[in-house]
C-alpha atoms as a PDB file:
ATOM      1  CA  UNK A   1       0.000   0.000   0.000  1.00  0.00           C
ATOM      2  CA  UNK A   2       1.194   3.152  -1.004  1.00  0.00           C
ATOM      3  CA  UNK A   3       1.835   6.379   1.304  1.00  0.00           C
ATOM      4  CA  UNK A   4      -1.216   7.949  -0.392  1.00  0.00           C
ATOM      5  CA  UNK A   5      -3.526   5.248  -0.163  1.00  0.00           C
ATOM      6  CA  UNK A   6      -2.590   5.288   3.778  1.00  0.00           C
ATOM      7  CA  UNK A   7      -3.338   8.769   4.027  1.00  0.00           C
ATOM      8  CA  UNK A   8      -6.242   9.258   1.733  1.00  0.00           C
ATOM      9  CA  UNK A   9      -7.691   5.765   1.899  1.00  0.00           C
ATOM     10  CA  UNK A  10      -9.140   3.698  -1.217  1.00  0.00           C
ATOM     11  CA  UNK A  11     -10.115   5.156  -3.942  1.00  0.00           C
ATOM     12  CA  UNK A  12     -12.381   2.399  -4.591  1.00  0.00           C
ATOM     13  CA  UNK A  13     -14.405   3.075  -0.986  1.00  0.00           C
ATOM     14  CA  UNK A  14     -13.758   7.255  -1.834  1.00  0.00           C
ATOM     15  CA  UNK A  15     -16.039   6.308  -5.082  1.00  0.00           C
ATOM     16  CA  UNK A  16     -18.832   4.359  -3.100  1.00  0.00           C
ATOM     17  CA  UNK A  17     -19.516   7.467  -1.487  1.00  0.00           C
ATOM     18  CA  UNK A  18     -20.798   9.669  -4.706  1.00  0.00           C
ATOM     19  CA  UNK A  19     -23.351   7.757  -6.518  1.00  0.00           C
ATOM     20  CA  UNK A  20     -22.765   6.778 -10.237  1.00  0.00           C
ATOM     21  CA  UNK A  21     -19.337   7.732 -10.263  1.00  0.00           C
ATOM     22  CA  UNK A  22     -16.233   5.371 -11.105  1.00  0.00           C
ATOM     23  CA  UNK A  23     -13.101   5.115  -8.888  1.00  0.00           C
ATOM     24  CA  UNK A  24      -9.998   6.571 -10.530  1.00  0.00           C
ATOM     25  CA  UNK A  25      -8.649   2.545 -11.011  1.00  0.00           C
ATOM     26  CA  UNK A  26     -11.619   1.401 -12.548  1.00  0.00           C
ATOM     27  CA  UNK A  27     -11.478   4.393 -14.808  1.00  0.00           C
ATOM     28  CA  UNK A  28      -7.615   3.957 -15.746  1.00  0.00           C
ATOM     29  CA  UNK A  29      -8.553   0.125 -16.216  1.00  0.00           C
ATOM     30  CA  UNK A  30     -11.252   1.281 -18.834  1.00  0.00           C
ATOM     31  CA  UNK A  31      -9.230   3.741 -20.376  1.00  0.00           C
ATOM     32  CA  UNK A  32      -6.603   0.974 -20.885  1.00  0.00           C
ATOM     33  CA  UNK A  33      -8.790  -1.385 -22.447  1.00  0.00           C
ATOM     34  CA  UNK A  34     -10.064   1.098 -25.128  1.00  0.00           C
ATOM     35  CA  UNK A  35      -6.558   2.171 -25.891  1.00  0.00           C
ATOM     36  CA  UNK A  36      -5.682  -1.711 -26.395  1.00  0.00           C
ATOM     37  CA  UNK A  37      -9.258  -1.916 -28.789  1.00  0.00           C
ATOM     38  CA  UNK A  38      -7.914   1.343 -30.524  1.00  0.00           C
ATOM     39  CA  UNK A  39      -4.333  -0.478 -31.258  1.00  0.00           C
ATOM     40  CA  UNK A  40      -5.565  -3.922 -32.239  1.00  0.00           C
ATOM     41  CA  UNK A  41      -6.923  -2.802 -36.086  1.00  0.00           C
ATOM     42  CA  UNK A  42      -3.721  -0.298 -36.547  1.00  0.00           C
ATOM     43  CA  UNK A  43      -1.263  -3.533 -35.928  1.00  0.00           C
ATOM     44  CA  UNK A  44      -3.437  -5.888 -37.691  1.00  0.00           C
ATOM     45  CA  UNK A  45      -3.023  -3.648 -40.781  1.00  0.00           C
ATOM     46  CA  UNK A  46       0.713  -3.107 -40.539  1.00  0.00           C
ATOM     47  CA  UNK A  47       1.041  -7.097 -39.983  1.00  0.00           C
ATOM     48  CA  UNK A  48      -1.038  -7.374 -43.221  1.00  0.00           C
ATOM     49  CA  UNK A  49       0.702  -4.998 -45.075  1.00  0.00           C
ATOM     50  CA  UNK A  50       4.071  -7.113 -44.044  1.00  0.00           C
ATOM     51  CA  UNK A  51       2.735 -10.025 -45.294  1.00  0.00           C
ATOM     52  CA  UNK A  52       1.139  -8.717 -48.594  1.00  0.00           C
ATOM     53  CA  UNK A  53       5.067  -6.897 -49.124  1.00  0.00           C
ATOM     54  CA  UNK A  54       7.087 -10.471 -48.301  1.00  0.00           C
ATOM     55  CA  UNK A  55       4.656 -12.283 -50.528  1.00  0.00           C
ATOM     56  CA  UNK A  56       5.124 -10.059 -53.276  1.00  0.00           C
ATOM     57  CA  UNK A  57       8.991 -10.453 -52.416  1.00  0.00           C
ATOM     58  CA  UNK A  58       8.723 -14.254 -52.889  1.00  0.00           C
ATOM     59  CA  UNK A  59       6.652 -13.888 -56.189  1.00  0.00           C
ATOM     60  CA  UNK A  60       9.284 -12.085 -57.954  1.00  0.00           C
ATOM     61  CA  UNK A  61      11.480 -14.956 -57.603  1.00  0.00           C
ATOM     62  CA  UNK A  62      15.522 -14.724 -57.895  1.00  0.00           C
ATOM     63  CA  UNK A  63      18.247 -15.503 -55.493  1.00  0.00           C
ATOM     64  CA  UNK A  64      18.764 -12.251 -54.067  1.00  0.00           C
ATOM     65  CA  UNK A  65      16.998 -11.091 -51.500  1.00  0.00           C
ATOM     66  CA  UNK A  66      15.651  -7.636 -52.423  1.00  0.00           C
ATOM     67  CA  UNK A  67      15.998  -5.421 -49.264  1.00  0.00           C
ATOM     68  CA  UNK A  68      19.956  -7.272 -48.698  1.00  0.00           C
ATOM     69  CA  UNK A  69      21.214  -4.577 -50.855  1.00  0.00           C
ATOM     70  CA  UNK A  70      22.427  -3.913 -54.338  1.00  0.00           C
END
């Protein structure tokens, strides 16, 4: 437990005491789970974009790897 929580308590019990309102945890818990939601599509689309570039890579054929150098 943290020197703050000592002196200012939970912030979980704090919240009981206004009606409707979330505790700061429970809000930074939220916010972090619709910042992961946000992030999932943006790295599913640079992984697929990857992909669709090493494919392309391996259907032009040749030895030489194309991003080895000249």
């Amino acid at each position: 437990m943290g020197f703050l929580d000592r002196l200012l308590g939970n912030d979980q019990q704090r919240a009981e005491r206004y009606a409707g309102r979330e505790s700061a945890s429970d809000r930074a818990a939220r916010k972090r789970r619709e910042s992961y939601r946000r992030n999932v599509g943006k790295a599913a689309r640079e992984g697929q974009a990857w992909e669709d570039r090493d494919r392309a890579r391996d259907r032009k054929g040749g030895w030489r790897h194309t991003t080895w150098g000249s």
